[in-house]
Protein backbone atom coordinates (compact mmCIF):
# COMPACT_ATOMS: atom_id res chain seq x y z
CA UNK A 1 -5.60 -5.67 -8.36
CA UNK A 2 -4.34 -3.45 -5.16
CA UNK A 3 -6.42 -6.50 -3.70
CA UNK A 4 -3.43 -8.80 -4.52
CA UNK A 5 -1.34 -6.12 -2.99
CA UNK A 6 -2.61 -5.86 0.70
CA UNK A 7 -3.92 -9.31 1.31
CA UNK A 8 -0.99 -11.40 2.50
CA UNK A 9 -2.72 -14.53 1.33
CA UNK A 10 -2.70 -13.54 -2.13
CA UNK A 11 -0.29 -12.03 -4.91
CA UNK A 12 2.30 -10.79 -2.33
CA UNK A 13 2.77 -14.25 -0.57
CA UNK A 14 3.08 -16.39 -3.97
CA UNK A 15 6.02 -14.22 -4.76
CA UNK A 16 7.38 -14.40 -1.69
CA UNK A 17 7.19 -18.38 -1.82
CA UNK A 18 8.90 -18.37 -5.54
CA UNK A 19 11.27 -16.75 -4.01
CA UNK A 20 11.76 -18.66 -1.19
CA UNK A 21 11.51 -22.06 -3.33
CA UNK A 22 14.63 -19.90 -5.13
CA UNK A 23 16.50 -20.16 -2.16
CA UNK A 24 15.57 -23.50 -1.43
CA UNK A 25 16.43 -25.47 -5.11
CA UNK A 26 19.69 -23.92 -5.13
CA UNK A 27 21.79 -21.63 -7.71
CA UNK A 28 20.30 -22.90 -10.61
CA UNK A 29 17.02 -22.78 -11.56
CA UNK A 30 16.07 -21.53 -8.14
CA UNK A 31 17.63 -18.44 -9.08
CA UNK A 32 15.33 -17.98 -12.21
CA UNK A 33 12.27 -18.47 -9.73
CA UNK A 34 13.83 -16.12 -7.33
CA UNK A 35 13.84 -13.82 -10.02
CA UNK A 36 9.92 -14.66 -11.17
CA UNK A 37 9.31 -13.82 -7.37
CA UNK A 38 10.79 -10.32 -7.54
CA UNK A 39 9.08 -9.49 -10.86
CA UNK A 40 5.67 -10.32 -9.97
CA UNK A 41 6.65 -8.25 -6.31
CA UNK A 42 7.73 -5.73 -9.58
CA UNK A 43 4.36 -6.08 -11.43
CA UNK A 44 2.49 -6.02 -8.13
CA UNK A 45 4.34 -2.40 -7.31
CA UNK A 46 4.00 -1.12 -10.08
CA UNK A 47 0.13 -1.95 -10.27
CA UNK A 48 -0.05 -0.39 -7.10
CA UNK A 49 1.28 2.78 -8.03
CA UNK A 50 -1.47 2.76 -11.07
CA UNK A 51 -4.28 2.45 -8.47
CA UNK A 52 -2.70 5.16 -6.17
CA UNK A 53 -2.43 7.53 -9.11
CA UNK A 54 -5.95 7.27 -10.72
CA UNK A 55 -7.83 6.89 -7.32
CA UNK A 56 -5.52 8.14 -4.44
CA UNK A 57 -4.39 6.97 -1.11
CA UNK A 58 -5.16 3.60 -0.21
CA UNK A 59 -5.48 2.06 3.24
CA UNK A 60 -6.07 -1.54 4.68
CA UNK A 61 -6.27 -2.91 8.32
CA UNK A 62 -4.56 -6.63 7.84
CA UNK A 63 -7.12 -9.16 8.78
CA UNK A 64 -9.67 -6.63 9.24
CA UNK A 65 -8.28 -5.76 12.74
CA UNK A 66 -6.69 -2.10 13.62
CA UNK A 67 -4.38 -0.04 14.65
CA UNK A 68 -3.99 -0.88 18.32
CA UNK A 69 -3.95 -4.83 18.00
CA UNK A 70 -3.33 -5.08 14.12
CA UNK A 71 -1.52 -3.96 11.60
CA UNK A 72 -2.55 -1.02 9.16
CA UNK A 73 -1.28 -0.10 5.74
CA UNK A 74 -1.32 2.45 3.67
CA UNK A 75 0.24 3.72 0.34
CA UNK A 76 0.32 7.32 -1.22
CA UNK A 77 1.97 8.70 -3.85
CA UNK A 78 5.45 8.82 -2.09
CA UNK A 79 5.56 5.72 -0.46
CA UNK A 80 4.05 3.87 -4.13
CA UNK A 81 7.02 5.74 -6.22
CA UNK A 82 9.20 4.26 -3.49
CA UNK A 83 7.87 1.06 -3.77
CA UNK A 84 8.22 0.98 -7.40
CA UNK A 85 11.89 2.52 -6.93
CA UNK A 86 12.70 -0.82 -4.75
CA UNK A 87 11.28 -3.51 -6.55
CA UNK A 88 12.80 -1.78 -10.08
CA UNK A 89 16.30 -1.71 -8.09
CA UNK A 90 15.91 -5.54 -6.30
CA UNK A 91 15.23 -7.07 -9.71
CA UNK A 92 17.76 -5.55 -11.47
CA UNK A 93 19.99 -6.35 -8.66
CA UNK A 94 18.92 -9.88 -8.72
CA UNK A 95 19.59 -10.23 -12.83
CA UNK A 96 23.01 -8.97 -12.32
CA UNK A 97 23.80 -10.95 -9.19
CA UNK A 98 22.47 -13.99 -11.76
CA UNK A 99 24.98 -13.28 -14.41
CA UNK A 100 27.89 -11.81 -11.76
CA UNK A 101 28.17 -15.27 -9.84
CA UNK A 102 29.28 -18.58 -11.54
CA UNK A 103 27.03 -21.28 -11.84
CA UNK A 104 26.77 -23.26 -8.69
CA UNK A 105 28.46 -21.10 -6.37
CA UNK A 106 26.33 -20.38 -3.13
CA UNK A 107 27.50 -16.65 -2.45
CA UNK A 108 24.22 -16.52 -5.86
CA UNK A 109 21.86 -18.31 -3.33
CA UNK A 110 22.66 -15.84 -0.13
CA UNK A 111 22.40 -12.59 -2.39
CA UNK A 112 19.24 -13.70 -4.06
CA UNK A 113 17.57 -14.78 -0.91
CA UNK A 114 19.06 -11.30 1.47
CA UNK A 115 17.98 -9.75 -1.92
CA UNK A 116 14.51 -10.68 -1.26
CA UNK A 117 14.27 -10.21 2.59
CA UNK A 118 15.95 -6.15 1.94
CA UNK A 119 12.87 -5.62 -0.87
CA UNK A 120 10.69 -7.41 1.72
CA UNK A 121 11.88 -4.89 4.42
CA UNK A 122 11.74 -1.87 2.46
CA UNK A 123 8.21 -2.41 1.48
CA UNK A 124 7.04 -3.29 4.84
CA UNK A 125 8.62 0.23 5.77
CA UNK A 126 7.08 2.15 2.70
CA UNK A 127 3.44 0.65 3.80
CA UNK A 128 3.27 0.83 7.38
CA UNK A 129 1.03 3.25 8.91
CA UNK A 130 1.94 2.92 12.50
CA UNK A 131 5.31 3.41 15.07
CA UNK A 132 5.25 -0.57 15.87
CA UNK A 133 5.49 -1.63 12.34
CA UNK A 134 8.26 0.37 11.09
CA UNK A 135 10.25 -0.22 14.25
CA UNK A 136 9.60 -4.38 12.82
CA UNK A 137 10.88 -3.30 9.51
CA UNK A 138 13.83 -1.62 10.72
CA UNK A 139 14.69 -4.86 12.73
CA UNK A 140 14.00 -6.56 9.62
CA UNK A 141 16.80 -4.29 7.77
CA UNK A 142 19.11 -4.86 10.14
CA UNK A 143 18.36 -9.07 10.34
CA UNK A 144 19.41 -9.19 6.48
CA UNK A 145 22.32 -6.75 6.75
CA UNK A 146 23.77 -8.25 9.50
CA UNK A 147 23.36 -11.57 7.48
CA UNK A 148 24.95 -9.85 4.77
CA UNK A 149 27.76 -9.23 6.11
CA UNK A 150 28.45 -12.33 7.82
CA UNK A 151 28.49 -13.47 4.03
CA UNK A 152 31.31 -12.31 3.49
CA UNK A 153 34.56 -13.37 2.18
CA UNK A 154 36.57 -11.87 4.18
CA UNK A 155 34.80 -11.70 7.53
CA UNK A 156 36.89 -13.72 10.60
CA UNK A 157 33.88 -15.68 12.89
CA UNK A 158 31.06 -13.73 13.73
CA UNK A 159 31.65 -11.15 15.97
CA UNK A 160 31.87 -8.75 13.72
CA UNK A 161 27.97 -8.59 12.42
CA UNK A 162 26.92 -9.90 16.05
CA UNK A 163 27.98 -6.58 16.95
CA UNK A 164 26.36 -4.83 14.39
CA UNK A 165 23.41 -6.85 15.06
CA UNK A 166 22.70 -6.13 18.39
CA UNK A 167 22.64 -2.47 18.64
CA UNK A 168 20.87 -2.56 15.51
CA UNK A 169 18.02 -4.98 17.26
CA UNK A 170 17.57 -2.81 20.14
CA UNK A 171 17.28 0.59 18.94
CA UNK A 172 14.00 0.61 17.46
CA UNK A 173 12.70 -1.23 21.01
CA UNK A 174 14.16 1.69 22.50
CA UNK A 175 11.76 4.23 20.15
CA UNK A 176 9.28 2.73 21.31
CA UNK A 177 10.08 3.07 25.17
CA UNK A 178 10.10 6.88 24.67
CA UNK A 179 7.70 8.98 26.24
């Protein structure tokens, strides 16, 4: 099963795409597959955290390539529990946000989709094993908070989250420029 879990072709990206096709039908019905999305991503986490507590760490090179010109992942018990603790947390989050919003109003679609790209982020951030990667995921935070924000009801133009954006975008470049 942790097979599902580290290939992106697999388990990961079908609930990423019911998720997406949530999004993409609209408040109705594509918020019930938005909400299949996060609780396979649930399932998948929680499968995950099974594996890493009968057999240990786990590690994968995406693709098969490493470090320097890949990606590499890996999951102990800390970042599993926190995996678990942010798919548990996005799916309730997306039930609520289901029953919270009246039918056919699109603030539903924007929280179920920024719902999806924060648990994306944060799981990105609990798996990566290198400085690159994590810098991503923090961009990746700050992309869907940002876009959060600009949601909002009561937010004049967009100013406002560009500025939070930016800083936001560049800071984890300049981790990486560092010595």
């Amino acid at each position: 099963m942790r097979e599902l879990f580290f290939d992106p072709l697999s388990g990961w990206t079908a609930a990423a795409c019911l998720g997406d096709a949530g999004f993409r039908v609209g408040p109705g019905a594509g918020a019930w597959l938005a909400i299949a999305g996060l609780a396979l991503q649930s399932w998948l986490a929680f499968d995950v955290a099974k594996t890493v507590d009968t057999g240990g760490a786990l590690a994968h090179a995406v693709g098969g390539w490493g470090a320097p010109l890949g990606i590499d992942l890996a999951v102990d018990g800390l970042s599993a529990a926190m995996l678990v603790l942010t798919q548990t947390v996005a799916l309730l989050l997306a039930v609520y946000a289901r029953s919270y919003f009246k039918p056919g109003d699109p603030y539903c679609v924007w929280v179920l989709a920024l719902d999806g790209l924060f648990a994306a982020a944060w799981n990105g951030l609990f798996v990566s094993a290198d400085l690159f990667n994590i810098c991503v995921t923090l961009r990746t935070q700050g992309l869907a908070a940002a876009a959060g924000f600009a949601q909002g009801r009561r937010v004049a133009g967009g100013r406002r989250p560009l500025r939070y954006l930016l800083p936001r975008w560049w800071a984890p470049a300049y981790l990486l420029a560092l010595p």
